[in-house]
PDB file of N, CA and C in Angstrom:
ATOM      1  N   UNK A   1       9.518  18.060 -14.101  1.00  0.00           N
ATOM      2  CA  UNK A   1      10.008  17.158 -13.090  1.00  0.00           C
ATOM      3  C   UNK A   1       8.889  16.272 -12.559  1.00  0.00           C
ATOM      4  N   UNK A   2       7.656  16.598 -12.594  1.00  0.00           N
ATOM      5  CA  UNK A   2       6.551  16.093 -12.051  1.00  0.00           C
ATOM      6  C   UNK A   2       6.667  15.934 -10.607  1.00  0.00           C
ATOM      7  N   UNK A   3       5.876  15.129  -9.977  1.00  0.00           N
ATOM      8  CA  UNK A   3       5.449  14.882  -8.414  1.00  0.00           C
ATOM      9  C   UNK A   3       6.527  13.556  -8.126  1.00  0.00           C
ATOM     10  N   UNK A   4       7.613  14.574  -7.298  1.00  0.00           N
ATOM     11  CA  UNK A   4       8.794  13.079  -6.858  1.00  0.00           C
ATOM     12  C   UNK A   4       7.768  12.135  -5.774  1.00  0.00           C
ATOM     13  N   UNK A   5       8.322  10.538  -6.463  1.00  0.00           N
ATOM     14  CA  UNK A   5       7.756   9.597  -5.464  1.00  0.00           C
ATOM     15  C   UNK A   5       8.514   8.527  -5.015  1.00  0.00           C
ATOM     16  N   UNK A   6       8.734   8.636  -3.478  1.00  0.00           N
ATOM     17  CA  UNK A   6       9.970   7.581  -2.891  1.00  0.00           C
ATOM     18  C   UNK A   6       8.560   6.793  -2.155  1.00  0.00           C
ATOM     19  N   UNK A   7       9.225   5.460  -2.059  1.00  0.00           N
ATOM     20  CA  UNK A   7       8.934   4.297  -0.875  1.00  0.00           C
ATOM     21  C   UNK A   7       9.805   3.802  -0.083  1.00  0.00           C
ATOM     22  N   UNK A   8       9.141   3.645   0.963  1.00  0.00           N
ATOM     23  CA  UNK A   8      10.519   2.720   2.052  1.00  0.00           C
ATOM     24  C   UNK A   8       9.280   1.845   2.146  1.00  0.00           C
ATOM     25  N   UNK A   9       9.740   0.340   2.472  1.00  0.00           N
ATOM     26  CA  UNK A   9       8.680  -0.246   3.212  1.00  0.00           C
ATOM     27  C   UNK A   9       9.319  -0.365   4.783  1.00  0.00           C
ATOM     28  N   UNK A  10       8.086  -0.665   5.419  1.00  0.00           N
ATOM     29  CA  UNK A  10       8.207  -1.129   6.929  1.00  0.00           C
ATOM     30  C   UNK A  10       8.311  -2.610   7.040  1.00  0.00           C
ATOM     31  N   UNK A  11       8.996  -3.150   8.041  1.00  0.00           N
ATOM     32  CA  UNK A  11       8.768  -4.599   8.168  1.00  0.00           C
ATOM     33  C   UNK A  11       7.418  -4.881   8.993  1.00  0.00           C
ATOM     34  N   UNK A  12       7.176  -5.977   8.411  1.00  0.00           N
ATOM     35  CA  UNK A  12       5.810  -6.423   8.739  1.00  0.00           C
ATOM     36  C   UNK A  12       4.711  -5.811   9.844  1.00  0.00           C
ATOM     37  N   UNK A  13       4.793  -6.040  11.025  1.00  0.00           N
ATOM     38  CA  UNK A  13       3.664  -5.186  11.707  1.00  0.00           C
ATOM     39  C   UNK A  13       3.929  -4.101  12.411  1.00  0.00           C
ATOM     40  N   UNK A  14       5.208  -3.277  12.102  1.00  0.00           N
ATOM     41  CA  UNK A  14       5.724  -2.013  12.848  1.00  0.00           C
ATOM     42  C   UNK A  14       5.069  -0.823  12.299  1.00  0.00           C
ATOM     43  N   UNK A  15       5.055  -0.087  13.215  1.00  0.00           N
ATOM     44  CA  UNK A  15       4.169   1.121  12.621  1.00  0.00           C
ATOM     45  C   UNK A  15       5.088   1.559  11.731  1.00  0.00           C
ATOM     46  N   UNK A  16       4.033   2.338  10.616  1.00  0.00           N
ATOM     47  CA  UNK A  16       4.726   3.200   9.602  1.00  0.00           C
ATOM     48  C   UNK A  16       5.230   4.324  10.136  1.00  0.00           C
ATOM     49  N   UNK A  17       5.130   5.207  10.849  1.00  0.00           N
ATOM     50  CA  UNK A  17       4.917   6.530  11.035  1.00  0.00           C
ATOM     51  C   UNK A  17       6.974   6.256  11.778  1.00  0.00           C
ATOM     52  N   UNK A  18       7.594   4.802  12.068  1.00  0.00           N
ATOM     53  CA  UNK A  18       8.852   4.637  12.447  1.00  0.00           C
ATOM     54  C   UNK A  18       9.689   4.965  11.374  1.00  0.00           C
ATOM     55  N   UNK A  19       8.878   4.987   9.745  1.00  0.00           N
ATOM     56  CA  UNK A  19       9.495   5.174   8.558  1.00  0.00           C
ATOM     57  C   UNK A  19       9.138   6.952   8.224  1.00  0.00           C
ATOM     58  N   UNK A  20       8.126   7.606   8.669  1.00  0.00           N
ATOM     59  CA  UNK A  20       8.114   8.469   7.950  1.00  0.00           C
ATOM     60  C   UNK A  20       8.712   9.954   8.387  1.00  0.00           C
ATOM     61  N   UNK A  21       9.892  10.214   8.948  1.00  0.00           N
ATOM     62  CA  UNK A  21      10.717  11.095   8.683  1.00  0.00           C
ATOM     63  C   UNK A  21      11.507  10.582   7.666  1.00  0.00           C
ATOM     64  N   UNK A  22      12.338   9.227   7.398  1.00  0.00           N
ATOM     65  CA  UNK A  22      13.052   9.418   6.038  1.00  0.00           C
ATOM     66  C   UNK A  22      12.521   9.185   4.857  1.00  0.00           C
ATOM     67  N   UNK A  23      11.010   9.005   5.175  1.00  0.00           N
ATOM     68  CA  UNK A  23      10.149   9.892   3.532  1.00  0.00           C
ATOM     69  C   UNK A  23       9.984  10.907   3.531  1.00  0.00           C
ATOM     70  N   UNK A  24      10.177  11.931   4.262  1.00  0.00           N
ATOM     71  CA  UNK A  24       9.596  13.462   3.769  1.00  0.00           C
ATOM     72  C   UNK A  24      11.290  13.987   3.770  1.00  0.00           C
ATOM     73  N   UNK A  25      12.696  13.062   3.937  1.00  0.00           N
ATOM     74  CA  UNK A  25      13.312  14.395   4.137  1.00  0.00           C
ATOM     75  C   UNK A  25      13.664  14.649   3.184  1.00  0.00           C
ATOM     76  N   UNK A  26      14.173  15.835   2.587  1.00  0.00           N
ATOM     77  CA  UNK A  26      14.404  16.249   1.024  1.00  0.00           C
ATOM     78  C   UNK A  26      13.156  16.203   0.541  1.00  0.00           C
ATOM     79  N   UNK A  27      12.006  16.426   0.498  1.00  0.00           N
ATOM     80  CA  UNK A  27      11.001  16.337  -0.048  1.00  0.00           C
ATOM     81  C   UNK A  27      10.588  17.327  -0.252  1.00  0.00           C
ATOM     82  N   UNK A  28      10.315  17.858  -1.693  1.00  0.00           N
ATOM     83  CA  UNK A  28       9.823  19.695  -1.632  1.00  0.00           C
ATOM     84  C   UNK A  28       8.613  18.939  -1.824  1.00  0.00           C
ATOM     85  N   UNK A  29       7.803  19.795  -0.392  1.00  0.00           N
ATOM     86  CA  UNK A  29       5.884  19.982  -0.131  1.00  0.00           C
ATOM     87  C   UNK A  29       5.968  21.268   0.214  1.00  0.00           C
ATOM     88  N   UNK A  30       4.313  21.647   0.253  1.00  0.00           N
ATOM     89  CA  UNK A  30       3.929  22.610   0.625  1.00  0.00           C
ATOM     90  C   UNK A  30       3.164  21.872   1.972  1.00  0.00           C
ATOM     91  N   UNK A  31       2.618  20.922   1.906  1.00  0.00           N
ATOM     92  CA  UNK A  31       1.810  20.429   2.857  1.00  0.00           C
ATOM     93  C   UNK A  31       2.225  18.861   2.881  1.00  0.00           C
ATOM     94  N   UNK A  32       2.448  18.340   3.840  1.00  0.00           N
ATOM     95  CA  UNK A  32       2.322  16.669   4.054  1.00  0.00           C
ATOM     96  C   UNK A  32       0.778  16.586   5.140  1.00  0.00           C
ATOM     97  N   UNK A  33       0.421  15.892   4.515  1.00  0.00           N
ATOM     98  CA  UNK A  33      -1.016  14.769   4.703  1.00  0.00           C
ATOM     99  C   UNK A  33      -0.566  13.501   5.813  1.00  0.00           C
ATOM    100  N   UNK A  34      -1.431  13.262   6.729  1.00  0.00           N
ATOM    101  CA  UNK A  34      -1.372  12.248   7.292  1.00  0.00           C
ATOM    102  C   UNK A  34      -2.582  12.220   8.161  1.00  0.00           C
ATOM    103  N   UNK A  35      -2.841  10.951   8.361  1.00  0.00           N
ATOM    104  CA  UNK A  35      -3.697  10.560   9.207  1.00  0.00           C
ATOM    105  C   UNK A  35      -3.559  10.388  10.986  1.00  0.00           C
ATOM    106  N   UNK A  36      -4.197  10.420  11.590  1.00  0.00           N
ATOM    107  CA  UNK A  36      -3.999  10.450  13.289  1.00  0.00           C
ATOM    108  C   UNK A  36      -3.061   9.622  13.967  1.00  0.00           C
ATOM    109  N   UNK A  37      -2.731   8.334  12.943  1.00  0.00           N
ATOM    110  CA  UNK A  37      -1.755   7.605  13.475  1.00  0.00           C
ATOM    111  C   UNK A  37      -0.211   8.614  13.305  1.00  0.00           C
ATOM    112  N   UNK A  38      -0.136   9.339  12.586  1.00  0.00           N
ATOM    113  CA  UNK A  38       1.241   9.972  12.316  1.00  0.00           C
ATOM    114  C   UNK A  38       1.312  11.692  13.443  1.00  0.00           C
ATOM    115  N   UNK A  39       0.276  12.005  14.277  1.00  0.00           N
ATOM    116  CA  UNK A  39       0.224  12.818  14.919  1.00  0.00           C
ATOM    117  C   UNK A  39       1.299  12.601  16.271  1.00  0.00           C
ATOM    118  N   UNK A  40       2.502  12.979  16.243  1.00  0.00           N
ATOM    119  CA  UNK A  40       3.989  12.927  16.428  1.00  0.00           C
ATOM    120  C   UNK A  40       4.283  14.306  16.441  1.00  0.00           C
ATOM    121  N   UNK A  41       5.143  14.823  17.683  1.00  0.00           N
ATOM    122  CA  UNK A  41       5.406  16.207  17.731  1.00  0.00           C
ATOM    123  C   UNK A  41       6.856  16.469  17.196  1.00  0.00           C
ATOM    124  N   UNK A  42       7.595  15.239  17.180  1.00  0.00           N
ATOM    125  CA  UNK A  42       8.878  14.899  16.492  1.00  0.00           C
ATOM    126  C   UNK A  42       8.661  15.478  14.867  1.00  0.00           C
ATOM    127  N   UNK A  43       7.424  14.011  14.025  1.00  0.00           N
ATOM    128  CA  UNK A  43       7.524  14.236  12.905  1.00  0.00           C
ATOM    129  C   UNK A  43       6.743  15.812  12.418  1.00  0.00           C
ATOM    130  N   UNK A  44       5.663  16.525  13.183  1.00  0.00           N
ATOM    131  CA  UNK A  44       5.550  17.756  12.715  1.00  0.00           C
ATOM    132  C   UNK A  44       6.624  18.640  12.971  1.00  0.00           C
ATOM    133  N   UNK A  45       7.769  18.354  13.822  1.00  0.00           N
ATOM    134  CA  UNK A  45       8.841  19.239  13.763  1.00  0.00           C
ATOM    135  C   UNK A  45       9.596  19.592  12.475  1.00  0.00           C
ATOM    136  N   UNK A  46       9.917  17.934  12.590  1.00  0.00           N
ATOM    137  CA  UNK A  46      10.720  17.399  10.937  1.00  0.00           C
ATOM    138  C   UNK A  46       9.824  18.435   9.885  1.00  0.00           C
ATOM    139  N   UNK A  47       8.441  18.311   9.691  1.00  0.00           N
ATOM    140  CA  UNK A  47       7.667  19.071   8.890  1.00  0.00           C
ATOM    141  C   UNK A  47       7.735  20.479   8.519  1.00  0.00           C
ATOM    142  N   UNK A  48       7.529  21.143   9.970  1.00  0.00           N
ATOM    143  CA  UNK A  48       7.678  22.405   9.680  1.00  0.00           C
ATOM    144  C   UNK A  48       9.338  22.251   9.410  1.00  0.00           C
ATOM    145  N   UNK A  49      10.610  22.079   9.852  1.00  0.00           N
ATOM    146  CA  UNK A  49      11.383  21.897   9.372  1.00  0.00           C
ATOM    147  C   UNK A  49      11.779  22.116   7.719  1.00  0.00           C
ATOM    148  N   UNK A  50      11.590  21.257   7.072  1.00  0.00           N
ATOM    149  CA  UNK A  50      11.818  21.584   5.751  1.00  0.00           C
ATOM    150  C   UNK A  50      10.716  22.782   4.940  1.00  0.00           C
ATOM    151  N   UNK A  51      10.076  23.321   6.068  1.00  0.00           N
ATOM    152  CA  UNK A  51       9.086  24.683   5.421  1.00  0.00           C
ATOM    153  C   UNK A  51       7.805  24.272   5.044  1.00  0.00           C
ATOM    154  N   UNK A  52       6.848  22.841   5.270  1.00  0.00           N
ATOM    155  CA  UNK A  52       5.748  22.478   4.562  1.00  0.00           C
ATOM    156  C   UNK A  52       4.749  22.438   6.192  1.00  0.00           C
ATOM    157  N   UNK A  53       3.694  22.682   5.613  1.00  0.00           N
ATOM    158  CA  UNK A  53       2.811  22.547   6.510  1.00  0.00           C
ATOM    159  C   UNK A  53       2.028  21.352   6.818  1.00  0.00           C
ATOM    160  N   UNK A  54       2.104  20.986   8.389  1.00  0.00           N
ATOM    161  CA  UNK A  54       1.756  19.326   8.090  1.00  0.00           C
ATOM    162  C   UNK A  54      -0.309  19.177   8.361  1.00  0.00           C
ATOM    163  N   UNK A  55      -0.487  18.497   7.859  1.00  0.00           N
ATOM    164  CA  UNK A  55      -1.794  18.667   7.340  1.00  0.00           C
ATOM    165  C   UNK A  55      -2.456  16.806   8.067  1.00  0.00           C
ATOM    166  N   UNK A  56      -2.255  17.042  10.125  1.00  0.00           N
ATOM    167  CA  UNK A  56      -2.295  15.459  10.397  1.00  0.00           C
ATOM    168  C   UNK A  56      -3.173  15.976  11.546  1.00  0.00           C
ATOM    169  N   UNK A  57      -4.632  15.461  11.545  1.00  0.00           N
ATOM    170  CA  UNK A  57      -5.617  15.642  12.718  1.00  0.00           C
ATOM    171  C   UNK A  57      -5.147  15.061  13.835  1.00  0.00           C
ATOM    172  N   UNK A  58      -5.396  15.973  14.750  1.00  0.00           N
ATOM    173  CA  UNK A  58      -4.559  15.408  16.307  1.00  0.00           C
ATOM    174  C   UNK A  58      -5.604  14.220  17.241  1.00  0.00           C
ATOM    175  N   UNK A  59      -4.612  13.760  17.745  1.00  0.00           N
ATOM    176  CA  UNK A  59      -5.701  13.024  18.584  1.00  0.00           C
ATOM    177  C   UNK A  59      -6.262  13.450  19.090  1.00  0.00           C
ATOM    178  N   UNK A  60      -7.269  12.508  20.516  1.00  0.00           N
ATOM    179  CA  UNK A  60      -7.932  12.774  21.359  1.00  0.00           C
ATOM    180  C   UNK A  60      -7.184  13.202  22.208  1.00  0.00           C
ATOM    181  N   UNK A  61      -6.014  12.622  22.433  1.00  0.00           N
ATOM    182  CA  UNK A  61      -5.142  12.155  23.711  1.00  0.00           C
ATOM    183  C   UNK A  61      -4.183  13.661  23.635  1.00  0.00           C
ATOM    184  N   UNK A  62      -4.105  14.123  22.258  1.00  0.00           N
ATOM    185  CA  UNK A  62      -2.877  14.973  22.243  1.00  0.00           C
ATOM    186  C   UNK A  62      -3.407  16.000  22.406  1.00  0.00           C
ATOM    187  N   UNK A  63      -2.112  17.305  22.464  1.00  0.00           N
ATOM    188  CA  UNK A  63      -2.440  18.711  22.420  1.00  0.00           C
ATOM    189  C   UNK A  63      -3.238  18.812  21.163  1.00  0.00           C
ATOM    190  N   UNK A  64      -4.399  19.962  20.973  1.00  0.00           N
ATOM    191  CA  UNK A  64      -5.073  20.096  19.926  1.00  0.00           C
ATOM    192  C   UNK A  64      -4.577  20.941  19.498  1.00  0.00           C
ATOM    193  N   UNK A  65      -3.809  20.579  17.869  1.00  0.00           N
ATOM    194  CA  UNK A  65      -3.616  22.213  16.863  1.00  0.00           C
ATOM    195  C   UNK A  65      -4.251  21.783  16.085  1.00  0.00           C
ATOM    196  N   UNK A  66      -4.042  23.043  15.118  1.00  0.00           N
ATOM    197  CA  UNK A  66      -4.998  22.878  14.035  1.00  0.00           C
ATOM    198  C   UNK A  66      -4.396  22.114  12.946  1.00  0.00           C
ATOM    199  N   UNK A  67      -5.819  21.770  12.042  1.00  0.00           N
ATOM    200  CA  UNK A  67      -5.694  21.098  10.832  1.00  0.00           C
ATOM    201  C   UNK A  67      -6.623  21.272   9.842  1.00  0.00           C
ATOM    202  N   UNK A  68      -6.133  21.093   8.871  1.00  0.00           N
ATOM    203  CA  UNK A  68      -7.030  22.196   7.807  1.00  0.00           C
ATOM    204  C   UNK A  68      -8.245  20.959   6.862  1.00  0.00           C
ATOM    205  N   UNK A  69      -9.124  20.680   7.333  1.00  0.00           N
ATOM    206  CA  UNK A  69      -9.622  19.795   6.956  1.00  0.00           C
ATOM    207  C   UNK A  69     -10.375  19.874   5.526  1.00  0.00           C
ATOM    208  N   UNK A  70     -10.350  20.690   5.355  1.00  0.00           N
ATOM    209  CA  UNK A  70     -10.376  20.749   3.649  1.00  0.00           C
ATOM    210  C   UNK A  70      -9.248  19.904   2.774  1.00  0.00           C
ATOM    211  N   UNK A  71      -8.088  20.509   2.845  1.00  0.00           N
ATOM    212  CA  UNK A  71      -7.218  19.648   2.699  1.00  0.00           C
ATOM    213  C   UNK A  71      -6.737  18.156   2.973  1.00  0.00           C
ATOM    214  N   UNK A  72      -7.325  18.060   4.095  1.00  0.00           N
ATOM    215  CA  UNK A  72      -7.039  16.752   4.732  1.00  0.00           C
ATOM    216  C   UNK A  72      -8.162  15.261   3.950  1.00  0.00           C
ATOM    217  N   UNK A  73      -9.160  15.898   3.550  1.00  0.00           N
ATOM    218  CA  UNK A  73     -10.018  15.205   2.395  1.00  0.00           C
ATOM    219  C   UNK A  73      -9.004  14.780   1.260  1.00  0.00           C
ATOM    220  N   UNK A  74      -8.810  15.513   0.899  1.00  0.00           N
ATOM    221  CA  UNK A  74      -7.533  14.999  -0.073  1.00  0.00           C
ATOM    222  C   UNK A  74      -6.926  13.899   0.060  1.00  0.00           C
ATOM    223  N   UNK A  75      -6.702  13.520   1.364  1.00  0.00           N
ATOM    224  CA  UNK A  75      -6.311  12.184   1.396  1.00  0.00           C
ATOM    225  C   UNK A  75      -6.869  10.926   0.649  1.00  0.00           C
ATOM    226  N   UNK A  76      -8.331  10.966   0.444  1.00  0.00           N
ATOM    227  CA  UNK A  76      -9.175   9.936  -0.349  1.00  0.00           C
ATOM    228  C   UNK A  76      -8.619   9.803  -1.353  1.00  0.00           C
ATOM    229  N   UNK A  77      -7.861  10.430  -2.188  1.00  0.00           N
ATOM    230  CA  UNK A  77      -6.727   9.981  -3.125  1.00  0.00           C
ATOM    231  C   UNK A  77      -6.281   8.985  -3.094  1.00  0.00           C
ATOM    232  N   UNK A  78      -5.106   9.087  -2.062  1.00  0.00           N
ATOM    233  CA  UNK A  78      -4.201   8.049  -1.853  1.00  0.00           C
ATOM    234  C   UNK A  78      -4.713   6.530  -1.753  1.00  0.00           C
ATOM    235  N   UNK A  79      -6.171   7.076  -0.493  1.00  0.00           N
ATOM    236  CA  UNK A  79      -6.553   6.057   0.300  1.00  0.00           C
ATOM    237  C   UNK A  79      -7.115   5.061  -1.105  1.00  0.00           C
ATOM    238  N   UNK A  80      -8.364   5.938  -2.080  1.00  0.00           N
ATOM    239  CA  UNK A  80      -8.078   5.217  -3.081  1.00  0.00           C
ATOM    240  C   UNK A  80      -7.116   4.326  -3.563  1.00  0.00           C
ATOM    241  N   UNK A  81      -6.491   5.054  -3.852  1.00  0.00           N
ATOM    242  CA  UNK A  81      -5.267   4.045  -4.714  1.00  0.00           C
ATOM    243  C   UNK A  81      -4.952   2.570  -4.672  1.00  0.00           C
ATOM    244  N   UNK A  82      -4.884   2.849  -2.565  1.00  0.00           N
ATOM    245  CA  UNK A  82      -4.256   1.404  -2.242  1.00  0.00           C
ATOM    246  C   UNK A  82      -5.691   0.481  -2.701  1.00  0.00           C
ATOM    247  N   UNK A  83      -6.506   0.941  -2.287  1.00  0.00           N
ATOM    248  CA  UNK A  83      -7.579   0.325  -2.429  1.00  0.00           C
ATOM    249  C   UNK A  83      -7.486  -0.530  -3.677  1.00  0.00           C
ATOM    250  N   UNK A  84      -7.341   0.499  -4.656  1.00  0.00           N
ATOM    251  CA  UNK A  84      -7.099  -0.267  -6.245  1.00  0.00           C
ATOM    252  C   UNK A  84      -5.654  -1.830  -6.296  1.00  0.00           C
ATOM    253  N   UNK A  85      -4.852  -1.008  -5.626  1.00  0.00           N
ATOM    254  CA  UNK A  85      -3.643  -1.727  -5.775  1.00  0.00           C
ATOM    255  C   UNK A  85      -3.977  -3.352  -4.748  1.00  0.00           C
ATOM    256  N   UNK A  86      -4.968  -3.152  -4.081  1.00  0.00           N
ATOM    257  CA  UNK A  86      -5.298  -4.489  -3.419  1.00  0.00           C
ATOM    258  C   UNK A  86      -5.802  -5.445  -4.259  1.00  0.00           C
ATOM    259  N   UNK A  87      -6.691  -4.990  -4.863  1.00  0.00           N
ATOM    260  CA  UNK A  87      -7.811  -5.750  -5.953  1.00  0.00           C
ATOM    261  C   UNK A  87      -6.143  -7.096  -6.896  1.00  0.00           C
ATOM    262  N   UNK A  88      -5.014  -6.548  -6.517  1.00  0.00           N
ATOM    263  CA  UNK A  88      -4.306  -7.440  -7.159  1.00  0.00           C
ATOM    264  C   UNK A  88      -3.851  -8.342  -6.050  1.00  0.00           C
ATOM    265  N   UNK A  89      -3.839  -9.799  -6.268  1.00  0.00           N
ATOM    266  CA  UNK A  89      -3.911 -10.705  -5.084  1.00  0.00           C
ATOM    267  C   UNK A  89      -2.327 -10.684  -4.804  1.00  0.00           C
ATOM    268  N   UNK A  90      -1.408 -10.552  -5.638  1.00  0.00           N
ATOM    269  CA  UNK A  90      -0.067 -10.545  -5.729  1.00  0.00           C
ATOM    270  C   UNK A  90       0.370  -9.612  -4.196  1.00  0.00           C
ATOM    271  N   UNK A  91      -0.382  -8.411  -4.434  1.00  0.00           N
ATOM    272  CA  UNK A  91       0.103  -6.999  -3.806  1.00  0.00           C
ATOM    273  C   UNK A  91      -0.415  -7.532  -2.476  1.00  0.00           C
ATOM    274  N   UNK A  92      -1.909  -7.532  -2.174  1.00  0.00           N
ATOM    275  CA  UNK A  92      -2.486  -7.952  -1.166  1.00  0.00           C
ATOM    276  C   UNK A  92      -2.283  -9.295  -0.337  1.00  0.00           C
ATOM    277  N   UNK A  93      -1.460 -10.065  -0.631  1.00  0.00           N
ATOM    278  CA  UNK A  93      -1.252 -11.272   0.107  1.00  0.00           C
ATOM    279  C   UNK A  93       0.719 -10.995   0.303  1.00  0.00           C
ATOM    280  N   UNK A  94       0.968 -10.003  -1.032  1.00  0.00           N
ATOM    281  CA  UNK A  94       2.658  -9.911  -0.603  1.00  0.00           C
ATOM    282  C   UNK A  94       3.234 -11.485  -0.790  1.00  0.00           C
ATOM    283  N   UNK A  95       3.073 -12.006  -2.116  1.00  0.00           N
ATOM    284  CA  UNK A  95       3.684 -13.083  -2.414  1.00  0.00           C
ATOM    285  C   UNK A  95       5.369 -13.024  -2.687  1.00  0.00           C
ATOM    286  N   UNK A  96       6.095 -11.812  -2.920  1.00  0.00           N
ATOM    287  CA  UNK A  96       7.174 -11.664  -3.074  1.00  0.00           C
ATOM    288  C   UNK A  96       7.856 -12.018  -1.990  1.00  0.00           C
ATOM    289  N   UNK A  97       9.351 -12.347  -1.997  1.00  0.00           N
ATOM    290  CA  UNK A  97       9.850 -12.804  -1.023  1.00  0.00           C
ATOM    291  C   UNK A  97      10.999 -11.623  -0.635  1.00  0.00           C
ATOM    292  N   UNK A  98      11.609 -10.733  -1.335  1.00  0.00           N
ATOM    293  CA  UNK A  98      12.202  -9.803  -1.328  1.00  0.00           C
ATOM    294  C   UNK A  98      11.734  -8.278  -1.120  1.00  0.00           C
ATOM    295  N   UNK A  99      12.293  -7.039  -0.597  1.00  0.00           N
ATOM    296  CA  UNK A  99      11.623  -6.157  -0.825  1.00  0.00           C
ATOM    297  C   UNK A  99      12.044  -5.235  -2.259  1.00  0.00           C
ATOM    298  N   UNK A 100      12.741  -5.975  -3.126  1.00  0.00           N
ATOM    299  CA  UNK A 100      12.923  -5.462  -4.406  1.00  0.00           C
ATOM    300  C   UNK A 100      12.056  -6.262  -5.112  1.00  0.00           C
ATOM    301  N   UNK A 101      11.858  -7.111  -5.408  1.00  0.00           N
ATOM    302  CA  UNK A 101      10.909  -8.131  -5.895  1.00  0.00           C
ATOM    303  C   UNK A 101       9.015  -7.309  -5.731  1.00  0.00           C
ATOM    304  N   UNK A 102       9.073  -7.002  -4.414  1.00  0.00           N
ATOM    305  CA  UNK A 102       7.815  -6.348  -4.026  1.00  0.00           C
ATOM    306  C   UNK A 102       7.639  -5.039  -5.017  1.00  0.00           C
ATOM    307  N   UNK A 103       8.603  -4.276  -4.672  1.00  0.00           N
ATOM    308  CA  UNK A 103       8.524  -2.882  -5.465  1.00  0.00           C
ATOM    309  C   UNK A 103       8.174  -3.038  -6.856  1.00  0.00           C
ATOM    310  N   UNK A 104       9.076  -3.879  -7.108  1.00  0.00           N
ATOM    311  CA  UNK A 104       9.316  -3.821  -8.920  1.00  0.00           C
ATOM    312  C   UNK A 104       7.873  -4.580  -9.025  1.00  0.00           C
ATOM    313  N   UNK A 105       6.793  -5.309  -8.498  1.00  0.00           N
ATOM    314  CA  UNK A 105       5.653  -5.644  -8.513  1.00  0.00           C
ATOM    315  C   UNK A 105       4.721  -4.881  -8.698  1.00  0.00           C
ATOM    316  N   UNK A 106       5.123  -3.587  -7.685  1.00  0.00           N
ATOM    317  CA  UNK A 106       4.143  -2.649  -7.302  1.00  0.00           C
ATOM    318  C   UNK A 106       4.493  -1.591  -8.373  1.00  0.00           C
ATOM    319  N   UNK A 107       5.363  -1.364  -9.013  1.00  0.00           N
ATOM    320  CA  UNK A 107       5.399  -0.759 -10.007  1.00  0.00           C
ATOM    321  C   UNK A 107       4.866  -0.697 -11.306  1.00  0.00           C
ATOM    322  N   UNK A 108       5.027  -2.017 -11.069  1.00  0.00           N
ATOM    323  CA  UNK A 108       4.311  -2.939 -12.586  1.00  0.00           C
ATOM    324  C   UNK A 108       2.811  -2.501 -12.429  1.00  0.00           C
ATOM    325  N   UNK A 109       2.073  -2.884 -11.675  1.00  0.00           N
ATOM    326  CA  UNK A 109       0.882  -2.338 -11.214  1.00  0.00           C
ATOM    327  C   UNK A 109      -0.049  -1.098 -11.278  1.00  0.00           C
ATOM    328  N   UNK A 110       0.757  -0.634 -10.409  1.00  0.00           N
ATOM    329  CA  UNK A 110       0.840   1.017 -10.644  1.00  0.00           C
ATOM    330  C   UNK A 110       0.824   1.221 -11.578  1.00  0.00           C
ATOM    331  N   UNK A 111       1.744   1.295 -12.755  1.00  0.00           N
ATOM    332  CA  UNK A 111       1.649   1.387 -13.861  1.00  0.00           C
ATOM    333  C   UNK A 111       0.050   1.180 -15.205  1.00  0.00           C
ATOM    334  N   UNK A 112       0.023  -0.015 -14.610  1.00  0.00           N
ATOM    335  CA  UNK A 112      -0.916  -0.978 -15.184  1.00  0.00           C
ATOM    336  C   UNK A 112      -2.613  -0.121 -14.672  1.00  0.00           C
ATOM    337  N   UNK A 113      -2.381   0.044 -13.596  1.00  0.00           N
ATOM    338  CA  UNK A 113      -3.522   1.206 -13.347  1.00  0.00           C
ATOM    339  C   UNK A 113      -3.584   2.647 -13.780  1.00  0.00           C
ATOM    340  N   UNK A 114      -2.481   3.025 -13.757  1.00  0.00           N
ATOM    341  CA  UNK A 114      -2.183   4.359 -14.522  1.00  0.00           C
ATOM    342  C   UNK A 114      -2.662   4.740 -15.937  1.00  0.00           C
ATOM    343  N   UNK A 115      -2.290   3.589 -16.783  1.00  0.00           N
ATOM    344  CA  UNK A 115      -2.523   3.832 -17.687  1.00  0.00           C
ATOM    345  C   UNK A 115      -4.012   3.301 -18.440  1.00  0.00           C
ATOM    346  N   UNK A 116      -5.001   2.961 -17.251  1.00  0.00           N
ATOM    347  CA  UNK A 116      -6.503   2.230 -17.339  1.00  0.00           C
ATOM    348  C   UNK A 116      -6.976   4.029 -18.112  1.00  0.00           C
TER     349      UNK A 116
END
């Protein structure tokens, strides 16, 4: 089956973290990853919820739980990625005018790096 992968996009300057309960739901994890912007007592509910452990450093501002920062390195993955996926001016300026147009871009891409 490999590693399922959904996208939603956000509209333009709204936070993501307004999108990310309907990316994790149905999602078999063991752990979801996120960064401090997604530290939400809602979305770690949603988290523990479907049984995965959420793996998102708390703020300053918030209650402090834990986070397993070994794991949380892991993120340089991702963060990679986009990184790569910028280097294409298409992706990074968002010349598409649709958000199907975008995807099927970013796929192409993806791809196109995948198989480097």
């Amino acid at each position: 089956m490999g590693n399922p992968l959904r996208f939603i996009l956000s509209p333009g300057q709204v936070s993501d973290i307004t999108q990310a309960e309907a990316l994790i739901v149905d999602l078999p994890a063991e752990h979801v990853l996120g960064d401090k912007g997604y530290d939400a007592k809602s979305l770690r509910d949603a988290i523990t919820k479907q049984g995965a452990v959420a793996v998102i450093p708390p703020r300053t501002t918030s209650p402090q739980v834990h986070c397993d920062f070994v794991l949380y390195c892991e993120r340089n993955l991702v963060e990679r990625f986009f990184l790569k996926i910028k280097h294409f001016r298409r992706i990074a300026t968002r010349y598409e005018q649709t958000p199907r147009a975008f995807m099927s871009m970013l796929s192409i891409i993806s791809a196109f790096i995948w198989t480097r």
